[in-house]
Protein backbone atom coordinates (compact mmCIF):
# COMPACT_ATOMS: atom_id res chain seq x y z
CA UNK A 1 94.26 155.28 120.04
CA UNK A 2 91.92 156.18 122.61
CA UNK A 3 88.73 153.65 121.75
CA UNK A 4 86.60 154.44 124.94
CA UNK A 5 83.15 155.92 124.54
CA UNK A 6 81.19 157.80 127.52
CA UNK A 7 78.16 157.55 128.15
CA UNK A 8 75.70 160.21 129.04
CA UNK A 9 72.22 159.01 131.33
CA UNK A 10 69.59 161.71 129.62
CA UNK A 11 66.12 161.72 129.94
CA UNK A 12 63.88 163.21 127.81
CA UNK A 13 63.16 165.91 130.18
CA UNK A 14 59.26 165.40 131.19
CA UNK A 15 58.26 162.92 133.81
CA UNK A 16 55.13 161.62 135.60
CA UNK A 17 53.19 164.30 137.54
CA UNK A 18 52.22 163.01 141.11
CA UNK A 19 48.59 162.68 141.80
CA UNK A 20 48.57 165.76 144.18
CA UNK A 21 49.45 168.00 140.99
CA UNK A 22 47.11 166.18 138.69
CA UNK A 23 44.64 166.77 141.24
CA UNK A 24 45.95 170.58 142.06
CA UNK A 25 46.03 171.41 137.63
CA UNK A 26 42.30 170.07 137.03
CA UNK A 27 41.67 171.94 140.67
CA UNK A 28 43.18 175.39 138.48
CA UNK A 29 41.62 174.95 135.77
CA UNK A 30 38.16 174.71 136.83
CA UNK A 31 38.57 178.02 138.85
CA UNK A 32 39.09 176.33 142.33
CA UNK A 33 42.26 176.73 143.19
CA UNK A 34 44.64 179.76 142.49
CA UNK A 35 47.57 179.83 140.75
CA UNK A 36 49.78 181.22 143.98
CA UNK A 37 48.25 177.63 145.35
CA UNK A 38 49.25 175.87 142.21
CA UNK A 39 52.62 177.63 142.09
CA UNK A 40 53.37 175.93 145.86
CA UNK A 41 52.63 172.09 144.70
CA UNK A 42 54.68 172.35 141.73
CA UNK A 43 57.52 173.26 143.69
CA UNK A 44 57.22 170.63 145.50
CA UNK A 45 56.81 168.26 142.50
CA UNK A 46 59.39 169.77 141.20
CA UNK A 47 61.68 169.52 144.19
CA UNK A 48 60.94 166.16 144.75
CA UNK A 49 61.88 165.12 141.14
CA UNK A 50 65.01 166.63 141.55
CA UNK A 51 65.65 165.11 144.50
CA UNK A 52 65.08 161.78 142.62
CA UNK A 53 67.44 162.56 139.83
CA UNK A 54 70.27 163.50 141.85
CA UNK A 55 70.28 159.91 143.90
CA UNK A 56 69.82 158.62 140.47
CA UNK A 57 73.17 160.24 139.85
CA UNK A 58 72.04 161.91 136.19
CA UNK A 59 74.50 164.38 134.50
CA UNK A 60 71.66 165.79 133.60
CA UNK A 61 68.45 167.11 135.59
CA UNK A 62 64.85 169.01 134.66
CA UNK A 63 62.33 170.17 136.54
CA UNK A 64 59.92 167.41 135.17
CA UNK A 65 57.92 170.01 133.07
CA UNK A 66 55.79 169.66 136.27
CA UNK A 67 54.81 173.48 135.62
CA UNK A 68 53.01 172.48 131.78
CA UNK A 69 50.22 170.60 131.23
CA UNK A 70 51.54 169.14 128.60
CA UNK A 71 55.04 168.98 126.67
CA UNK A 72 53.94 171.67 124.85
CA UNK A 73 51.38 173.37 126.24
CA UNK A 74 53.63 176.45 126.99
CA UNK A 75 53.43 177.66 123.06
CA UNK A 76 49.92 178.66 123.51
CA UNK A 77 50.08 179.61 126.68
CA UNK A 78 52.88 182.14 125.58
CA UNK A 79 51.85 183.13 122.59
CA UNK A 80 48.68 184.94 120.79
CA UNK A 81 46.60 183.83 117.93
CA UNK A 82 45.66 179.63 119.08
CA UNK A 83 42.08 178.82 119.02
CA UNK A 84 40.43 176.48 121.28
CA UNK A 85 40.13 173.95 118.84
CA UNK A 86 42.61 170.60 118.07
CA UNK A 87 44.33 168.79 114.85
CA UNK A 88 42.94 164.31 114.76
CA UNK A 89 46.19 162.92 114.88
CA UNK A 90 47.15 159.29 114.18
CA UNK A 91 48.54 157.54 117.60
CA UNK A 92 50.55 154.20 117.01
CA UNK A 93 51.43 151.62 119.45
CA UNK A 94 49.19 149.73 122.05
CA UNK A 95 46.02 151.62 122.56
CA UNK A 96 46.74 153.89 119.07
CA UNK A 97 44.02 155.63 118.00
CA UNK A 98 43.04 158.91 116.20
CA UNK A 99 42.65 161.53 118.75
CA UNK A 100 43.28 165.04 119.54
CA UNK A 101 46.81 166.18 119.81
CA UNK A 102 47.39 168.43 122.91
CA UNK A 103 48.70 171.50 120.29
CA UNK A 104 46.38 174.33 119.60
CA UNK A 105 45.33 175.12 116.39
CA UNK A 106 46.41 179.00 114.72
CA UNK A 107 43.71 181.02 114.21
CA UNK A 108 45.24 184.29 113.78
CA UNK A 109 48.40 185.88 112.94
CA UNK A 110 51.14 184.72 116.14
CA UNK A 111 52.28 187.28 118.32
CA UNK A 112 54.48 186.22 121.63
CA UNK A 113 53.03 188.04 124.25
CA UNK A 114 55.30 186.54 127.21
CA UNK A 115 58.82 184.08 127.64
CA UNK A 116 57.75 180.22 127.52
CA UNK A 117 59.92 179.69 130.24
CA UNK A 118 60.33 182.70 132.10
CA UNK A 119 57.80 180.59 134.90
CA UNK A 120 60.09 178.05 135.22
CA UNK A 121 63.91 179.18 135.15
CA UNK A 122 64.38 180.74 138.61
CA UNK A 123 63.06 177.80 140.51
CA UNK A 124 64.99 175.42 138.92
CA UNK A 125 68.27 177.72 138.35
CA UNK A 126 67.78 177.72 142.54
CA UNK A 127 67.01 174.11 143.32
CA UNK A 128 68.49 171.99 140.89
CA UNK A 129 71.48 171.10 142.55
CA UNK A 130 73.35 169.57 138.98
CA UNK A 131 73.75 170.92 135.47
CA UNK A 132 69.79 171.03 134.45
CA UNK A 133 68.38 171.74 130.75
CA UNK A 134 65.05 173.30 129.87
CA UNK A 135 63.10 171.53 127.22
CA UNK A 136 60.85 173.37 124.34
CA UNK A 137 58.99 171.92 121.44
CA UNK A 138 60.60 171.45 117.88
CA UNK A 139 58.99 173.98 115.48
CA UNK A 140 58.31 171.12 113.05
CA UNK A 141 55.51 170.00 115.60
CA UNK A 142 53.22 172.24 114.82
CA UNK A 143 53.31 172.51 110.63
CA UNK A 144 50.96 169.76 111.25
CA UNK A 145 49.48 169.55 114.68
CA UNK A 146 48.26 173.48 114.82
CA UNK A 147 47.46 173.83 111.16
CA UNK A 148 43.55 173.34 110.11
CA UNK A 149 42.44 173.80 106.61
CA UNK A 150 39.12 176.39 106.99
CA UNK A 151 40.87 177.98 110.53
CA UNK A 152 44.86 178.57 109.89
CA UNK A 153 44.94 179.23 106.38
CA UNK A 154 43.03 182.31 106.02
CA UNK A 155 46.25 183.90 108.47
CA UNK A 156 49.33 181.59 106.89
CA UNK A 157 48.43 180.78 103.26
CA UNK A 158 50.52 177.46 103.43
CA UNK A 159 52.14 175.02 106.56
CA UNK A 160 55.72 176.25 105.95
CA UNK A 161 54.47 180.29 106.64
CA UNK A 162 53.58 178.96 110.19
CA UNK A 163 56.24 177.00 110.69
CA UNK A 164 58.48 180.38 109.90
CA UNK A 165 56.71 182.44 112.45
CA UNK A 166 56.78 179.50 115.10
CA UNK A 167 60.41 179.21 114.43
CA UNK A 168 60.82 182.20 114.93
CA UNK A 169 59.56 182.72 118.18
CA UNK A 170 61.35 179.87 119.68
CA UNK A 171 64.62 181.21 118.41
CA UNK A 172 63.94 184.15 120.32
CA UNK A 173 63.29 181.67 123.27
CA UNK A 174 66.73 180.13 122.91
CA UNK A 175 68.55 183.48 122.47
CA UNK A 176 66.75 184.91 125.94
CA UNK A 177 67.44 181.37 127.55
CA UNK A 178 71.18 181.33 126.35
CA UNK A 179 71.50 185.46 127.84
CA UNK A 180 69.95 183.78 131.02
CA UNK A 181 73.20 181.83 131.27
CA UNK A 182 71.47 178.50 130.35
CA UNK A 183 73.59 176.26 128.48
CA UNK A 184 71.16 173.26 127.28
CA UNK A 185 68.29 173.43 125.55
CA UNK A 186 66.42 170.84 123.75
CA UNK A 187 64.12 170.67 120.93
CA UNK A 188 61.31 167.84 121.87
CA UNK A 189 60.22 165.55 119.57
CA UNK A 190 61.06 167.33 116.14
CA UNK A 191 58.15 165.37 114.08
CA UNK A 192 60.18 163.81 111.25
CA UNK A 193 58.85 160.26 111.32
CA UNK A 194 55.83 161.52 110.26
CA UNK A 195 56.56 161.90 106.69
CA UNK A 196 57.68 157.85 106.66
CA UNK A 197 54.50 156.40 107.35
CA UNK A 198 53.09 155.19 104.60
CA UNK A 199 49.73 156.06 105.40
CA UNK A 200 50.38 159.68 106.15
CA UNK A 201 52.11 160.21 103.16
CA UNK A 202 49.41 158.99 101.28
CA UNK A 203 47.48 161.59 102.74
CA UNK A 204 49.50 164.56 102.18
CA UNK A 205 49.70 163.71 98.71
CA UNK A 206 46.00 163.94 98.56
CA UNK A 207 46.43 167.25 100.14
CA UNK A 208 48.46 168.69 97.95
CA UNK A 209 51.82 168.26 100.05
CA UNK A 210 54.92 166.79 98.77
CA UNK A 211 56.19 164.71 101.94
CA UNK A 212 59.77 164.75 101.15
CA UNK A 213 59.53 168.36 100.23
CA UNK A 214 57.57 169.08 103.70
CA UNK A 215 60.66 167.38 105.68
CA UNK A 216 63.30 168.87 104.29
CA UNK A 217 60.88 172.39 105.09
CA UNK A 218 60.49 170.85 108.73
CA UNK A 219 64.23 169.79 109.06
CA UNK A 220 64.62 173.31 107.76
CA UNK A 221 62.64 175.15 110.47
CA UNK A 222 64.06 172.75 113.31
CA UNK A 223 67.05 174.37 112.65
């Protein structure tokens, strides 16, 4: 019997954005530089990283996410119906705190106006130079992070209704992806440890919110 295993060298998909892009977003977004200017620096973020990963010798490659702000910033970006305004999340680890998570909160009924990705596909399917994956947020993120008692539910009378319509609208992602001819896609961080912390839980039982019931539901819309 064959006992060997293989192993696959897989990052997670985002990496560290060089200063020149950190500089070039906050540039953007305060209306000093244009995108066609942004566009150019990313590319060459982008190609560097790949660059990188190929000496590396990864199965594997991404473009960095160099083109979001965040990991999942694209949803909004995307997609109709976010506010302006942000969930307190609990951070653990050295230098945990409550703060802001980088998700949006719903304030209206979703509606995908454009592809998450569509922005980022042809450079990549162009440079990459390896098999490459495109990454997207796990639906079960935002059941949490972009739902705000007072704001979300007078549009999605409970989490899970949210979680249905977000699902949906990265299934559609994965179908128009997969027609693209991509053939990896990965859910980031589906937000399942959540409902273990003890302290959490105690607070979605004073909520109202059954935790095991809500992971099964996020499990659920993961998938």
């Amino acid at each position: 019997m064959d006992m060997s295993v293989r192993y696959r060298a897989d990052h997670v998909g985002s990496l560290l954005r060089p200063p020149e892009l950190l500089a070039a977003r906050q540039a953007f977004g305060d209306g000093h530089l244009a995108i066609e200017q942004l566009r150019v620096i990313e590319d060459r973020a982008i190609d560097d990283a790949l660059r990188r990963q190929r000496e590396l010798g990864l199965d594997i490659v991404t473009d960095g996410e160099m083109r979001r702000g965040s990991w999942l910033s694209e949803l909004a970006t995307a997609v109709d119906g976010f506010t302006q305004d942000h969930v307190l999340l609990e951070w653990k680890g050295p230098g945990g705190a409550t703060e802001p998570t980088k998700a949006r909160v719903a304030g209206a009924k979703l509606r995908k106006r454009q592809k998450l990705t569509a922005h980022e596909l042809p450079f990549l399917r162009r440079t990459a130079g390896a098999p490459f994956k495109i990454t997207l947020p796990a639906a079960s993120n935002f059941m949490f992070a972009s739902y705000k008692t007072g704001i979300t539910d007078r549009f999605y009378a409970t989490r899970e209704l949210l979680l249905a319509d977000i699902a949906e609208i990265l299934h559609d992602e994965v179908q128009w992806l997969a027609a693209q001819g991509v053939v990896y896609v990965q859910l980031d961080a589906p937000y399942y440890s959540h409902y273990l912390d003890a302290g959490q839980r105690s607070r979605m039982v004073q909520e109202g919110v059954d935790p095991d019931e809500a992971l099964e539901t996020a499990i659920a819309g993961d998938n």
